[in-house]
N, C-alpha and C. Protein backbone atom coordinates (compact mmCIF):
# COMPACT_ATOMS: atom_id res chain seq x y z
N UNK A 1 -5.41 -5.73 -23.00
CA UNK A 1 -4.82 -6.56 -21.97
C UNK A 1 -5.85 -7.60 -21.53
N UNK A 2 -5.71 -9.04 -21.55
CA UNK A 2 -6.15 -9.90 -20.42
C UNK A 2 -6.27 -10.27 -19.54
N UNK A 3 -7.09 -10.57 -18.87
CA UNK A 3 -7.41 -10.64 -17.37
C UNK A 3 -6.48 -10.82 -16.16
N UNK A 4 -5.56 -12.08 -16.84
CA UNK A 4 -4.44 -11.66 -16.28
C UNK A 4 -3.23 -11.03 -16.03
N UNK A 5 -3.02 -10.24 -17.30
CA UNK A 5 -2.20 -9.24 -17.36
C UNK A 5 -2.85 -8.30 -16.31
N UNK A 6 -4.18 -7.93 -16.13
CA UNK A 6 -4.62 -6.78 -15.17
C UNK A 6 -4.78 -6.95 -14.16
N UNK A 7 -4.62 -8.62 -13.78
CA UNK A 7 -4.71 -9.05 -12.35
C UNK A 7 -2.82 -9.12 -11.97
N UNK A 8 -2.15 -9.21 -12.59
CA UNK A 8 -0.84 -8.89 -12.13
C UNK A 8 -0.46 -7.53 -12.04
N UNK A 9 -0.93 -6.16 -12.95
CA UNK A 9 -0.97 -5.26 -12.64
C UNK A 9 -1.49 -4.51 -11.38
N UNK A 10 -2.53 -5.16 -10.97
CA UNK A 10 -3.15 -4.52 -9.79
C UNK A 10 -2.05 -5.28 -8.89
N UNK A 11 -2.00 -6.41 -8.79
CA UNK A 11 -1.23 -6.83 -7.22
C UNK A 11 0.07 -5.86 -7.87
N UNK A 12 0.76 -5.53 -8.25
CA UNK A 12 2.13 -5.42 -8.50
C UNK A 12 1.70 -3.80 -8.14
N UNK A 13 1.06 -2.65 -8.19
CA UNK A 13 0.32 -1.66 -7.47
C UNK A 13 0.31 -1.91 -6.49
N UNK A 14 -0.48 -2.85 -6.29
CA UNK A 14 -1.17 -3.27 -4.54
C UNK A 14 0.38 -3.23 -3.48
N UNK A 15 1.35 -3.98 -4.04
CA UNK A 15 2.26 -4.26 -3.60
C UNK A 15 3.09 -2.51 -3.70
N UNK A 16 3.30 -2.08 -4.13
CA UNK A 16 4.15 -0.98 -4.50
C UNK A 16 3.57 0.17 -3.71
N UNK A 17 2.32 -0.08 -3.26
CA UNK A 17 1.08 0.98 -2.34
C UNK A 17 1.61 0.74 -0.93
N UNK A 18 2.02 -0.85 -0.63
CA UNK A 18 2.32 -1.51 0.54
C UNK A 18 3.54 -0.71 0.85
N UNK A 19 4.40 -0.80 0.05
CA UNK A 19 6.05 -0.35 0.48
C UNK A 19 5.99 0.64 0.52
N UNK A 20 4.85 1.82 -0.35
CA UNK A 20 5.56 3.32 0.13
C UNK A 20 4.72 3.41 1.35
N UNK A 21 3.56 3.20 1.70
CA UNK A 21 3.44 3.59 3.03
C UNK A 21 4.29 3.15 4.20
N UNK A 22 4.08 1.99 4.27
CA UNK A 22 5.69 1.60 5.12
C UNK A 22 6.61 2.62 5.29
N UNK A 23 7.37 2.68 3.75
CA UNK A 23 8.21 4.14 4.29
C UNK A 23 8.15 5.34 4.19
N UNK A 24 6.61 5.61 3.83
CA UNK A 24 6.48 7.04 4.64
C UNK A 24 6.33 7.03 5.86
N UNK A 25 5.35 5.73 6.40
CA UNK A 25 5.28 5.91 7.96
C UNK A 25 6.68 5.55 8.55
N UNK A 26 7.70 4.69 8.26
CA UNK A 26 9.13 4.46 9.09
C UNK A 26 9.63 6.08 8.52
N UNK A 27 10.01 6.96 7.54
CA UNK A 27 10.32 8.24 7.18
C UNK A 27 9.84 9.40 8.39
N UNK A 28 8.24 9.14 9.08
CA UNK A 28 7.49 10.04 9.27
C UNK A 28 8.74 9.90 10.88
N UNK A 29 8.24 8.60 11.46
CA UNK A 29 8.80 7.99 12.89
C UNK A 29 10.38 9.02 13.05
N UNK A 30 11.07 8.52 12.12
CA UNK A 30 12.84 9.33 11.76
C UNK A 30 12.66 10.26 12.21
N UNK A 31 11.59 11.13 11.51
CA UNK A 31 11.61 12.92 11.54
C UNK A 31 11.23 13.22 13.07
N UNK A 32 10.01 12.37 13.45
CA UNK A 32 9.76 13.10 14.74
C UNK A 32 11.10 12.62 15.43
N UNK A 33 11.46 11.56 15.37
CA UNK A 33 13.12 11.66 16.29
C UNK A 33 13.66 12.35 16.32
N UNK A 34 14.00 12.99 15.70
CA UNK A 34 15.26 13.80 14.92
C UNK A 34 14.77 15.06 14.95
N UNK A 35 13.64 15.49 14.84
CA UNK A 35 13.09 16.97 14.61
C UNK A 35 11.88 17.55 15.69
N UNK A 36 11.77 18.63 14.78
CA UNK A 36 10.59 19.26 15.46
C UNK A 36 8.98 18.64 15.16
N UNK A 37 8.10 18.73 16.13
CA UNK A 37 7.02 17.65 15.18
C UNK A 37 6.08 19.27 14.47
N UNK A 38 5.23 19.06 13.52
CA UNK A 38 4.70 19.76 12.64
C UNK A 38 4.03 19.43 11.97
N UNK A 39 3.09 20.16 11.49
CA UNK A 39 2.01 19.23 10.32
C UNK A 39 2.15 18.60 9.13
N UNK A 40 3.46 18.91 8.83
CA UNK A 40 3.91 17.67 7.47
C UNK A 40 3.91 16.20 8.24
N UNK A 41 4.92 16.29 9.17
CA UNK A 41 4.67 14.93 9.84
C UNK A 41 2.95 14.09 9.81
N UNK A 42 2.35 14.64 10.30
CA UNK A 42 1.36 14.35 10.44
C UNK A 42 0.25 14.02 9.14
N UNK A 43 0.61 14.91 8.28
CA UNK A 43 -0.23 14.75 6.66
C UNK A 43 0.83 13.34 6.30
N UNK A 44 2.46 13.14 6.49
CA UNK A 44 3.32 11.89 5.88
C UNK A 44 2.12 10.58 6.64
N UNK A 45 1.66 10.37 7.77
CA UNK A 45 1.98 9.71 8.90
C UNK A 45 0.25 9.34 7.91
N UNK A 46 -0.81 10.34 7.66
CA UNK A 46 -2.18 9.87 7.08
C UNK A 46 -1.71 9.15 5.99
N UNK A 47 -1.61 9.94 5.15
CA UNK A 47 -1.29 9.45 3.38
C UNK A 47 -0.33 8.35 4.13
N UNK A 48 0.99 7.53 4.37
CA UNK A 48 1.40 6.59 4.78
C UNK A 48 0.23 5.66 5.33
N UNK A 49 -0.72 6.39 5.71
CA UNK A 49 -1.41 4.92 6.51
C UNK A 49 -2.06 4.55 5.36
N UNK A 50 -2.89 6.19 4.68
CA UNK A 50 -3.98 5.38 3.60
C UNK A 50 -3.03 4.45 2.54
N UNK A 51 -2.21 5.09 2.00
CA UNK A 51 -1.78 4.03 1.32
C UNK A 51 -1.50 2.55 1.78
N UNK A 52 -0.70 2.15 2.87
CA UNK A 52 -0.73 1.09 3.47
C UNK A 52 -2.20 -0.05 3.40
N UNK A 53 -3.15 1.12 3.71
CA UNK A 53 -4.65 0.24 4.03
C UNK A 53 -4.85 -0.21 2.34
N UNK A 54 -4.70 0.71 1.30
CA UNK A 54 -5.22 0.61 0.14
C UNK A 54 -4.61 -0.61 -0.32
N UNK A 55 -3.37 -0.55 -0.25
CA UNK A 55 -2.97 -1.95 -0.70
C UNK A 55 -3.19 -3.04 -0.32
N UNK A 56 -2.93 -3.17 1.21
CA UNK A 56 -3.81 -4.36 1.64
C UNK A 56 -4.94 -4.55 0.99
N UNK A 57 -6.00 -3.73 1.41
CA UNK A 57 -7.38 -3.67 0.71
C UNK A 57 -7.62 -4.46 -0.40
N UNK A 58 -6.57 -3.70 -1.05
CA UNK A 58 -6.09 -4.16 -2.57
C UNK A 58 -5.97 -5.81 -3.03
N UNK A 59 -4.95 -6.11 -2.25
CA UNK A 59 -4.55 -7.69 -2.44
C UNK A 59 -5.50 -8.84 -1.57
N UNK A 60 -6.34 -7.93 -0.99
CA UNK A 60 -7.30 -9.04 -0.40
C UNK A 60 -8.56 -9.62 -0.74
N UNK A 61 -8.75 -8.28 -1.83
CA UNK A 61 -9.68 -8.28 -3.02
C UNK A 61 -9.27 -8.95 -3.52
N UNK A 62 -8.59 -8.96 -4.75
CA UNK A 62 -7.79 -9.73 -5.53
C UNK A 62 -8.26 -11.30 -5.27
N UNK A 63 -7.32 -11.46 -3.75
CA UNK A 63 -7.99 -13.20 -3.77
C UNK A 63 -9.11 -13.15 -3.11
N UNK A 64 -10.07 -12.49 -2.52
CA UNK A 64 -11.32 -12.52 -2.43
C UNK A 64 -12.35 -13.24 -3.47
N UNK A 65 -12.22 -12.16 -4.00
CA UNK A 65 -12.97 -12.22 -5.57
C UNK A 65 -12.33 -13.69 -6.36
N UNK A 66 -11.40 -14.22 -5.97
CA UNK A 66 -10.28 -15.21 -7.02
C UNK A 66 -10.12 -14.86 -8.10
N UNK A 67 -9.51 -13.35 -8.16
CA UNK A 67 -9.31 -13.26 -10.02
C UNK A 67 -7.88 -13.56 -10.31
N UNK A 68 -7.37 -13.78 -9.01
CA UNK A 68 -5.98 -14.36 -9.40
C UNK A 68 -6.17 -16.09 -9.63
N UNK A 69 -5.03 -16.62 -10.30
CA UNK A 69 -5.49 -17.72 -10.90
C UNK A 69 -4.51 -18.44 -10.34
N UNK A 70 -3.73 -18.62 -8.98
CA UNK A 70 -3.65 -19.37 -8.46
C UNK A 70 -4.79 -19.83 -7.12
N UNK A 71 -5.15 -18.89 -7.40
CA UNK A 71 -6.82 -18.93 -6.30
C UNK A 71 -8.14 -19.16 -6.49
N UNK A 72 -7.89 -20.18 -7.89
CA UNK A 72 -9.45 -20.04 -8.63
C UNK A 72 -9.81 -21.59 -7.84
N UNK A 73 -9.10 -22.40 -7.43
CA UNK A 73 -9.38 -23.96 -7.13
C UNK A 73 -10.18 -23.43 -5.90
């Protein structure tokens, strides 16, 4: 693969990291409505955040670094 094949792979991750935390953390929010709270909630509510941060993380690298190539100018 070329550079940019692996720089669209990572954002397209990066991005896919973004949405499940989102809805584990909107999933986690539901349950405590609706339920009893408990330590699954709470393990959804971490892993939801880390993932969330990772992706960001993720895509800010990306154009940090400019390995995306609308960001090389």
């Amino acid at each position: 693969m070329n550079r940019e094949q692996v720089v669209v792979v990572a954002k397209l991750v990066a991005y896919l990291l973004i949405i499940t935390g989102i809805i584990m953390l909107f999933a986690a929010i539901m349950y405590l409505i609706t339920g009893p709270e408990n330590l699954v909630v709470i393990v959804w509510v971490i892993v939801g955040a880390l993932m969330l941060g990772i992706g960001a993380t993720g895509l800010r690298y990306i154009k940090k670094l400019k390995l995306d190539i609308k960001y090389e100018n």
